[in-house]
ModelCIF file with pLDDT and N, C-alpha, C, O atoms, coordinates in Angstrom:
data_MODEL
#
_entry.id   MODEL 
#
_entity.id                         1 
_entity.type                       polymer 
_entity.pdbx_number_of_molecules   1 
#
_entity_poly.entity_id                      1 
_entity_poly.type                           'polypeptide(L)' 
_entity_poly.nstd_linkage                   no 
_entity_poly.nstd_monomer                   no 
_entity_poly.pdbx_seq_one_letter_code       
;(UNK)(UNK)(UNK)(UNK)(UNK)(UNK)(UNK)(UNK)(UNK)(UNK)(UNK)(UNK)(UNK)(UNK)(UNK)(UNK)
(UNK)(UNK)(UNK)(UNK)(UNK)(UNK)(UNK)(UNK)(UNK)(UNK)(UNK)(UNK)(UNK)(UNK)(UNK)(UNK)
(UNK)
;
_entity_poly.pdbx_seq_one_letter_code_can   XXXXXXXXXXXXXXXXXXXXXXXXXXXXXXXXX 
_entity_poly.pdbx_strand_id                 A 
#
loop_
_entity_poly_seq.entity_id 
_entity_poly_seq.num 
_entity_poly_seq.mon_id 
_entity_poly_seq.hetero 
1 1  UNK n 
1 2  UNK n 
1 3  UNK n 
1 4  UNK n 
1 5  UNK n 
1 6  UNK n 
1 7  UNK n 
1 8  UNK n 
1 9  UNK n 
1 10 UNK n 
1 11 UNK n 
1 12 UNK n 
1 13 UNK n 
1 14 UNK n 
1 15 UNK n 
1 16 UNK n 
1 17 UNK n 
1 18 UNK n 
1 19 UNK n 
1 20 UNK n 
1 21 UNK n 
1 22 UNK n 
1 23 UNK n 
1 24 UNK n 
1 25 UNK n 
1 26 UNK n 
1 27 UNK n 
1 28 UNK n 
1 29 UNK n 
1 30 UNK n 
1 31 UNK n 
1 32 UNK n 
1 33 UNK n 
#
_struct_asym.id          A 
_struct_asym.entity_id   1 
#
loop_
_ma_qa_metric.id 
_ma_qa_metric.mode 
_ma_qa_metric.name 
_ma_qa_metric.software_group_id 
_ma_qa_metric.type 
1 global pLDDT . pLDDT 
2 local  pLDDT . pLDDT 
#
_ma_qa_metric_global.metric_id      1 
_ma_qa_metric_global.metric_value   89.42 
_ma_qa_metric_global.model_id       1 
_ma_qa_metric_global.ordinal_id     1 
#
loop_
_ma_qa_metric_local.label_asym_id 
_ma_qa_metric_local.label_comp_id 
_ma_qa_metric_local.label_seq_id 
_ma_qa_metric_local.metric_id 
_ma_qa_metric_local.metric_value 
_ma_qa_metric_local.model_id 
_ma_qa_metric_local.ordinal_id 
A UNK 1  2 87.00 1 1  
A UNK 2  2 85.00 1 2  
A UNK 3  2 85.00 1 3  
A UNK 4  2 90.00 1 4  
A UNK 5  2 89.00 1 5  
A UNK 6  2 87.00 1 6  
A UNK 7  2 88.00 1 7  
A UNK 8  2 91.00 1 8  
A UNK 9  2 90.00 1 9  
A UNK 10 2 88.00 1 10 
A UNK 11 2 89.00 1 11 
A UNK 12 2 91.00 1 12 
A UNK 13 2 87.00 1 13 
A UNK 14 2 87.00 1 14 
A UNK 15 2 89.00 1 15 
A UNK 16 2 88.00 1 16 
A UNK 17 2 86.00 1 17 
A UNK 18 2 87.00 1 18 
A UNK 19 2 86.00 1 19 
A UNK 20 2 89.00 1 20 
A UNK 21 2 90.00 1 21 
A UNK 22 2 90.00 1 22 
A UNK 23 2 92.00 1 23 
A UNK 24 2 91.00 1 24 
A UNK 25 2 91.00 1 25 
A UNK 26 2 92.00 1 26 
A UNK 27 2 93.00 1 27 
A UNK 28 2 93.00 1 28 
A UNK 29 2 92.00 1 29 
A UNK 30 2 93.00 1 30 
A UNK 31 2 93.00 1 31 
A UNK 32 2 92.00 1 32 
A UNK 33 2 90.00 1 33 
#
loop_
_atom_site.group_PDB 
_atom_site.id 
_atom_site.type_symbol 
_atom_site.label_atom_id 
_atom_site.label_alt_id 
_atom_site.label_comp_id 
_atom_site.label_asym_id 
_atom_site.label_entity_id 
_atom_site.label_seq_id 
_atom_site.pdbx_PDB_ins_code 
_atom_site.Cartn_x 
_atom_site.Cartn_y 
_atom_site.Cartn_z 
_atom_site.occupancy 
_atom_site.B_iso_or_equiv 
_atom_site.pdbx_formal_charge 
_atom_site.auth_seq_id 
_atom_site.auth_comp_id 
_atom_site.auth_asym_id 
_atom_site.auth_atom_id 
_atom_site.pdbx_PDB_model_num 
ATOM 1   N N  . UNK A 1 1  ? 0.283  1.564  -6.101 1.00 87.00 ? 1  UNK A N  1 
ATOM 2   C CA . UNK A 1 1  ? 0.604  2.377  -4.917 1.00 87.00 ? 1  UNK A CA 1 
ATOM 3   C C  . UNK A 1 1  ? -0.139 1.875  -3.686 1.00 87.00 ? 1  UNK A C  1 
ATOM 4   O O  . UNK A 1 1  ? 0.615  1.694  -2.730 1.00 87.00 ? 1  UNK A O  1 
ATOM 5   N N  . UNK A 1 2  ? -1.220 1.645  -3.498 1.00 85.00 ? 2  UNK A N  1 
ATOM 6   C CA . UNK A 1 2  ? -2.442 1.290  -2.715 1.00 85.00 ? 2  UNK A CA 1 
ATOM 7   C C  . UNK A 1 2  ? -1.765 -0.384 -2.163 1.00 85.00 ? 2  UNK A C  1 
ATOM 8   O O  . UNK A 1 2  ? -2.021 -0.614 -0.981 1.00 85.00 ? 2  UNK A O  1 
ATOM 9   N N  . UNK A 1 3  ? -1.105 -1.306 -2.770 1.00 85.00 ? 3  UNK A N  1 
ATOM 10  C CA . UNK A 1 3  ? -0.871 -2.457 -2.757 1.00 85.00 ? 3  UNK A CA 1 
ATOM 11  C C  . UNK A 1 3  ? 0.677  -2.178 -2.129 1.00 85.00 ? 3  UNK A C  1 
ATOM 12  O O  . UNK A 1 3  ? 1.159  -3.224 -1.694 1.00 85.00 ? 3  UNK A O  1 
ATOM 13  N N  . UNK A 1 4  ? 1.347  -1.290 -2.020 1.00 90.00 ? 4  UNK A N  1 
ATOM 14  C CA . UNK A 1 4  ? 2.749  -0.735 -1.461 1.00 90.00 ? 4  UNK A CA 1 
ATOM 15  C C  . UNK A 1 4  ? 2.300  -0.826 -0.384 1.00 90.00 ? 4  UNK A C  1 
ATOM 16  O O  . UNK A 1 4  ? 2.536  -1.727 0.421  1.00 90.00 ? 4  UNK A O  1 
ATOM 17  N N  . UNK A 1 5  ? 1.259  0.545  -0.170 1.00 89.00 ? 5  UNK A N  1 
ATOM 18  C CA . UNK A 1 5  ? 1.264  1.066  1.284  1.00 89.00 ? 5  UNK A CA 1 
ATOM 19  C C  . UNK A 1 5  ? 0.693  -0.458 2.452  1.00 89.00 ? 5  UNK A C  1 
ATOM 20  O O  . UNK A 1 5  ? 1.200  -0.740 3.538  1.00 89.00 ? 5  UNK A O  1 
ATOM 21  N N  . UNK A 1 6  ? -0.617 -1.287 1.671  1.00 87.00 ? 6  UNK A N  1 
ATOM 22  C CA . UNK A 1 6  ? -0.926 -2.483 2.154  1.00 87.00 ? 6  UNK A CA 1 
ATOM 23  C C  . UNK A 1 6  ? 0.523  -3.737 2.641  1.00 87.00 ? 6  UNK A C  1 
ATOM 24  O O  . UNK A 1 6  ? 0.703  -4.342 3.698  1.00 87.00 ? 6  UNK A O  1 
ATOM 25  N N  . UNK A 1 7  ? 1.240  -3.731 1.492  1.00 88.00 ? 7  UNK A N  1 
ATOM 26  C CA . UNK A 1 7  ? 2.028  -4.905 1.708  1.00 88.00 ? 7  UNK A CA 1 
ATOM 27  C C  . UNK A 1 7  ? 3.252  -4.158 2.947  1.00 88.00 ? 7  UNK A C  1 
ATOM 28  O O  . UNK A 1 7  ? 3.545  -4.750 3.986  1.00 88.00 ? 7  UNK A O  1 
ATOM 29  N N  . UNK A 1 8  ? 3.602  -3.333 2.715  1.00 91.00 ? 8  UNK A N  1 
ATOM 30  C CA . UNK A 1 8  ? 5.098  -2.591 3.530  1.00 91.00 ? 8  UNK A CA 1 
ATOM 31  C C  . UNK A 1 8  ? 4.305  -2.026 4.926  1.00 91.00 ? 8  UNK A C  1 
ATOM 32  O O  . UNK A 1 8  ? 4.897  -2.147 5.998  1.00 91.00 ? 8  UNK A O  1 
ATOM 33  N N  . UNK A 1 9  ? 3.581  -1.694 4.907  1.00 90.00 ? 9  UNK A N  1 
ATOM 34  C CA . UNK A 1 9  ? 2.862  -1.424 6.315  1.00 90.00 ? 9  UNK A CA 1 
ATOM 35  C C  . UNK A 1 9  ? 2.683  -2.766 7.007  1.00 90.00 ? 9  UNK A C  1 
ATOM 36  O O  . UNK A 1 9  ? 3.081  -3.069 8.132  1.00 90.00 ? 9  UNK A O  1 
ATOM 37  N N  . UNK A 1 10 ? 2.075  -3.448 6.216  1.00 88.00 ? 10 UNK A N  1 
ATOM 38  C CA . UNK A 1 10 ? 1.498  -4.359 7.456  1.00 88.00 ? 10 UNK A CA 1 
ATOM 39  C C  . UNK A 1 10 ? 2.930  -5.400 7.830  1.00 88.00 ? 10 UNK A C  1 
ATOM 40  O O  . UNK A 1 10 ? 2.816  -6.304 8.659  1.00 88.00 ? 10 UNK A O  1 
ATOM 41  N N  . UNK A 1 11 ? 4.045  -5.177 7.221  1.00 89.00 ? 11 UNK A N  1 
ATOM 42  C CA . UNK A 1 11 ? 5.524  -5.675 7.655  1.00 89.00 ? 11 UNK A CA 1 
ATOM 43  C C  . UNK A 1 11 ? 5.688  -4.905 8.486  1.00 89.00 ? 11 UNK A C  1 
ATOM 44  O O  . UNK A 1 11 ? 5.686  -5.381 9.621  1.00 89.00 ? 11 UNK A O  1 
ATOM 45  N N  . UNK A 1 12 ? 5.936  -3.178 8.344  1.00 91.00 ? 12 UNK A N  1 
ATOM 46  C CA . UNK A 1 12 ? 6.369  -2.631 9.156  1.00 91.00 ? 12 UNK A CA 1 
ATOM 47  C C  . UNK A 1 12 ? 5.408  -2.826 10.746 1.00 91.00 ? 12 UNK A C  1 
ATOM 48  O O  . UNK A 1 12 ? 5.925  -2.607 11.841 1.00 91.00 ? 12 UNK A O  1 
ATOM 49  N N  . UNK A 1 13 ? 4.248  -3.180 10.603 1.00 87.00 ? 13 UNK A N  1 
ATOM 50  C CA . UNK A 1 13 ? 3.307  -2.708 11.217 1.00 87.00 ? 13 UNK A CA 1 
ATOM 51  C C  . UNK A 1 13 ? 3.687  -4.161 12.523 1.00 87.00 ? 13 UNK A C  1 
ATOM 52  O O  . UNK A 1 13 ? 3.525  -4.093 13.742 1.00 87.00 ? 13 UNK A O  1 
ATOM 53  N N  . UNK A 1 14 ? 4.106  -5.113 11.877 1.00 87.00 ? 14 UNK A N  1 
ATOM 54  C CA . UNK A 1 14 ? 4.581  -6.727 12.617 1.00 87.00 ? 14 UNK A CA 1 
ATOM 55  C C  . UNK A 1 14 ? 5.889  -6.265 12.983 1.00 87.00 ? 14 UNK A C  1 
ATOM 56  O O  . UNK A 1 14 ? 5.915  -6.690 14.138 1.00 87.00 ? 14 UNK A O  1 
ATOM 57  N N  . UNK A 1 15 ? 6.972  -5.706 12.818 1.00 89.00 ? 15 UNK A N  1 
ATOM 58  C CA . UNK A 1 15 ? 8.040  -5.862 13.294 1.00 89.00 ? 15 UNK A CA 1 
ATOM 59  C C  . UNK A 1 15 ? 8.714  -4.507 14.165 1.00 89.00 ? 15 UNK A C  1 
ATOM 60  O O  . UNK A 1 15 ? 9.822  -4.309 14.663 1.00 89.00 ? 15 UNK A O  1 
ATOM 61  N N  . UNK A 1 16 ? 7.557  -3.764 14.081 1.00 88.00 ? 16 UNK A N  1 
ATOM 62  C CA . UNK A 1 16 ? 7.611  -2.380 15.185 1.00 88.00 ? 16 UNK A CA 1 
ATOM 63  C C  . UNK A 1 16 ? 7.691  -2.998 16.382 1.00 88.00 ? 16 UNK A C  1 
ATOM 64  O O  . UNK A 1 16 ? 8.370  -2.307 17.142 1.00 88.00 ? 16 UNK A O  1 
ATOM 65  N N  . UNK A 1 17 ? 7.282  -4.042 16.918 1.00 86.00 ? 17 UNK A N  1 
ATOM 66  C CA . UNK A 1 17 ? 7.119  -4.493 18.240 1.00 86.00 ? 17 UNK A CA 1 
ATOM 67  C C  . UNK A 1 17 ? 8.438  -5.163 18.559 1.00 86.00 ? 17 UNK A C  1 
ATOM 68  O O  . UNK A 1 17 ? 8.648  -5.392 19.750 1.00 86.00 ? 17 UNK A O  1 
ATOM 69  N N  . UNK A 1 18 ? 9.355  -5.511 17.675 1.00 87.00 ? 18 UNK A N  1 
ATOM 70  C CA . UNK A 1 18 ? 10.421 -5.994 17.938 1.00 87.00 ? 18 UNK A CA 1 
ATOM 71  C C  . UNK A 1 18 ? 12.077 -5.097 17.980 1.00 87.00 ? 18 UNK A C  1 
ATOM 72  O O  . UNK A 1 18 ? 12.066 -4.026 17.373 1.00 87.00 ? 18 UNK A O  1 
ATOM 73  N N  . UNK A 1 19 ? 13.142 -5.416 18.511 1.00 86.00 ? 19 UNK A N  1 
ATOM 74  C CA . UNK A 1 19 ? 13.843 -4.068 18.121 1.00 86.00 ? 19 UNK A CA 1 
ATOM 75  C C  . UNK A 1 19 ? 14.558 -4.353 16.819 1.00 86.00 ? 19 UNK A C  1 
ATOM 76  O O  . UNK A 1 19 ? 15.454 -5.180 16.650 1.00 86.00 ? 19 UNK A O  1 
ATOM 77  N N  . UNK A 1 20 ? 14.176 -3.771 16.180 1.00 89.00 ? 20 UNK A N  1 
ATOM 78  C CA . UNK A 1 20 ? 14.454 -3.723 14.818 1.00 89.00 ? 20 UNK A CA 1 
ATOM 79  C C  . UNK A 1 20 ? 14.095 -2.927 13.759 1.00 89.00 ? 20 UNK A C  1 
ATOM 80  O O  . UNK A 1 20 ? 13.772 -3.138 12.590 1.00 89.00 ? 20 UNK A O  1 
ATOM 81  N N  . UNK A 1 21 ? 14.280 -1.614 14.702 1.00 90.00 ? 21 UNK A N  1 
ATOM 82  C CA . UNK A 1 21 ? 14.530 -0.508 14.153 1.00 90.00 ? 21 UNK A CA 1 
ATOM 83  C C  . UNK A 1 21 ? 15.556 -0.339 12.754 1.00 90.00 ? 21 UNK A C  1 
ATOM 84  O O  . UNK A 1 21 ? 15.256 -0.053 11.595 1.00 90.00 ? 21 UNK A O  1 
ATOM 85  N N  . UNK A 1 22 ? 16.834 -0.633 13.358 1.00 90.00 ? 22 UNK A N  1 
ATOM 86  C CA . UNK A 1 22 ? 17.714 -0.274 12.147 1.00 90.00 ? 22 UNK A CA 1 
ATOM 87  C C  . UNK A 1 22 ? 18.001 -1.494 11.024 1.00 90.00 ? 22 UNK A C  1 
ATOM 88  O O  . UNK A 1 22 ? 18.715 -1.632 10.030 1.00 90.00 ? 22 UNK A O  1 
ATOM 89  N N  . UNK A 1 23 ? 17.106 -2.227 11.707 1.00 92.00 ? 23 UNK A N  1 
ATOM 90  C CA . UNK A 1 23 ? 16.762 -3.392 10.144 1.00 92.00 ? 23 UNK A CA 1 
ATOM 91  C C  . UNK A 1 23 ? 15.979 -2.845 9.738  1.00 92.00 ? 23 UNK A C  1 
ATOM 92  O O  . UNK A 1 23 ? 16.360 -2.159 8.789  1.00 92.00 ? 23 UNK A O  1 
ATOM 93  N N  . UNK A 1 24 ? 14.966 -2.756 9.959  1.00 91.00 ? 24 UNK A N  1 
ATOM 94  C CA . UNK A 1 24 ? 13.983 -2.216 9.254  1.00 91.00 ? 24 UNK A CA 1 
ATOM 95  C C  . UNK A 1 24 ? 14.488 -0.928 8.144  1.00 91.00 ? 24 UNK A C  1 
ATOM 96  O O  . UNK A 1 24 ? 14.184 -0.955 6.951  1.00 91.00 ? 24 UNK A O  1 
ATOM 97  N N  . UNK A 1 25 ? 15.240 0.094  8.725  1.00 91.00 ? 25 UNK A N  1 
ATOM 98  C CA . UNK A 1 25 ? 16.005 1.199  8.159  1.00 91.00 ? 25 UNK A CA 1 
ATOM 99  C C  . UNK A 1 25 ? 16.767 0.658  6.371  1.00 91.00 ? 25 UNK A C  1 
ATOM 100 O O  . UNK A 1 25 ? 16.470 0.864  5.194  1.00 91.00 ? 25 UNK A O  1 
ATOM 101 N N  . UNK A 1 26 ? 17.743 -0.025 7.050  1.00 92.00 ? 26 UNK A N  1 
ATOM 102 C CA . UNK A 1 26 ? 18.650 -1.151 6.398  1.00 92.00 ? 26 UNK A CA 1 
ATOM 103 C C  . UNK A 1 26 ? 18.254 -1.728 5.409  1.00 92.00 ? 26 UNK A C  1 
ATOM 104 O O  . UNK A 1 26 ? 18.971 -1.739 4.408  1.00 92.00 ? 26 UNK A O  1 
ATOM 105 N N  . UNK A 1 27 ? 17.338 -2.197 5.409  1.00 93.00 ? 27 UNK A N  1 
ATOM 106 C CA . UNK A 1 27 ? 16.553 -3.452 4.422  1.00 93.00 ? 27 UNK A CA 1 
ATOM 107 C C  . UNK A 1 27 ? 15.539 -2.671 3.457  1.00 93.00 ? 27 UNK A C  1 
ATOM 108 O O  . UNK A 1 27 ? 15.206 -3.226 2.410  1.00 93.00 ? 27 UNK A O  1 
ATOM 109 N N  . UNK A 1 28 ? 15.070 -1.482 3.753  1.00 93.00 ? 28 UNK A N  1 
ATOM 110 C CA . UNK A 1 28 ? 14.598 -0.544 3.066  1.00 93.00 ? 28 UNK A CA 1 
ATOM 111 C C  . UNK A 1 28 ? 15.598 0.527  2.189  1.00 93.00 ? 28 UNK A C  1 
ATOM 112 O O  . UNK A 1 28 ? 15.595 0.514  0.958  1.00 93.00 ? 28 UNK A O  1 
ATOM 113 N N  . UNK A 1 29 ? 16.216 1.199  2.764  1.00 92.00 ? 29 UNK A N  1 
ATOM 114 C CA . UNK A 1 29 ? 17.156 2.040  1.904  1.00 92.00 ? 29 UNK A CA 1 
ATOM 115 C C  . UNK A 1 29 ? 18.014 1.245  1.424  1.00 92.00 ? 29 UNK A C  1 
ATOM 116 O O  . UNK A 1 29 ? 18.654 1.950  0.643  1.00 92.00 ? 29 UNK A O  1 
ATOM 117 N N  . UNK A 1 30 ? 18.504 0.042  1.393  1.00 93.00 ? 30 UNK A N  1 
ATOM 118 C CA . UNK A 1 30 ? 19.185 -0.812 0.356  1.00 93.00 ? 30 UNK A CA 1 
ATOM 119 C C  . UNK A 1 30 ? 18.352 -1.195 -0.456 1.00 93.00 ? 30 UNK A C  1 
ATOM 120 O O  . UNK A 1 30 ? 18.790 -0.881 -1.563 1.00 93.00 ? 30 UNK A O  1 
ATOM 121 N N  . UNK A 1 31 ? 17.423 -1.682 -0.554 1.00 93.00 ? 31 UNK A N  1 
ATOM 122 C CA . UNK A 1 31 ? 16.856 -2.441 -1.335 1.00 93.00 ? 31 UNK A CA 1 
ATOM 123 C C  . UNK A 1 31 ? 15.392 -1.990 -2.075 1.00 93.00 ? 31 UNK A C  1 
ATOM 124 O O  . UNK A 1 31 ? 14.979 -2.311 -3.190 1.00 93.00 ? 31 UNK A O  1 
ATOM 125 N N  . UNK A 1 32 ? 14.904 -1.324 -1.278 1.00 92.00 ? 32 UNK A N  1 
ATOM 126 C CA . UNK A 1 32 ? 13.604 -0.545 -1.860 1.00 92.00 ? 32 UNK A CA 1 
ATOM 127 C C  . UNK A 1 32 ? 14.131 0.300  -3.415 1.00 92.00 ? 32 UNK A C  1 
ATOM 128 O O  . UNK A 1 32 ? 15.182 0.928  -3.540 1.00 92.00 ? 32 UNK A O  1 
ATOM 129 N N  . UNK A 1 33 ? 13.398 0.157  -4.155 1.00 90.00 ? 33 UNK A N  1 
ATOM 130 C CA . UNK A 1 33 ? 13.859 0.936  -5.975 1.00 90.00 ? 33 UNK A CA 1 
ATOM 131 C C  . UNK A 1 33 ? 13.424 2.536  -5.504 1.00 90.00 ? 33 UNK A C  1 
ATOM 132 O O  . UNK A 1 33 ? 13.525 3.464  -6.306 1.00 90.00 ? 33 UNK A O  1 
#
């Protein structure tokens, strides 16, 4: 769990600055288990 929040944050945390909002959305609710 601890290694989730590390690895998917610090993606989300790089691509907040870009618009890519509904990728971000996208690429998660498809593919996240």
């Amino acid at each position: 769990k601890q290694k989730f929040l590390n690895s998917m944050n610090s993606y989300l945390g790089i691509m907040q600055h870009y618009k890519t909002y509904n990728m971000r959305k996208n690429m998660l609710f498809k593919n996240l288990d």
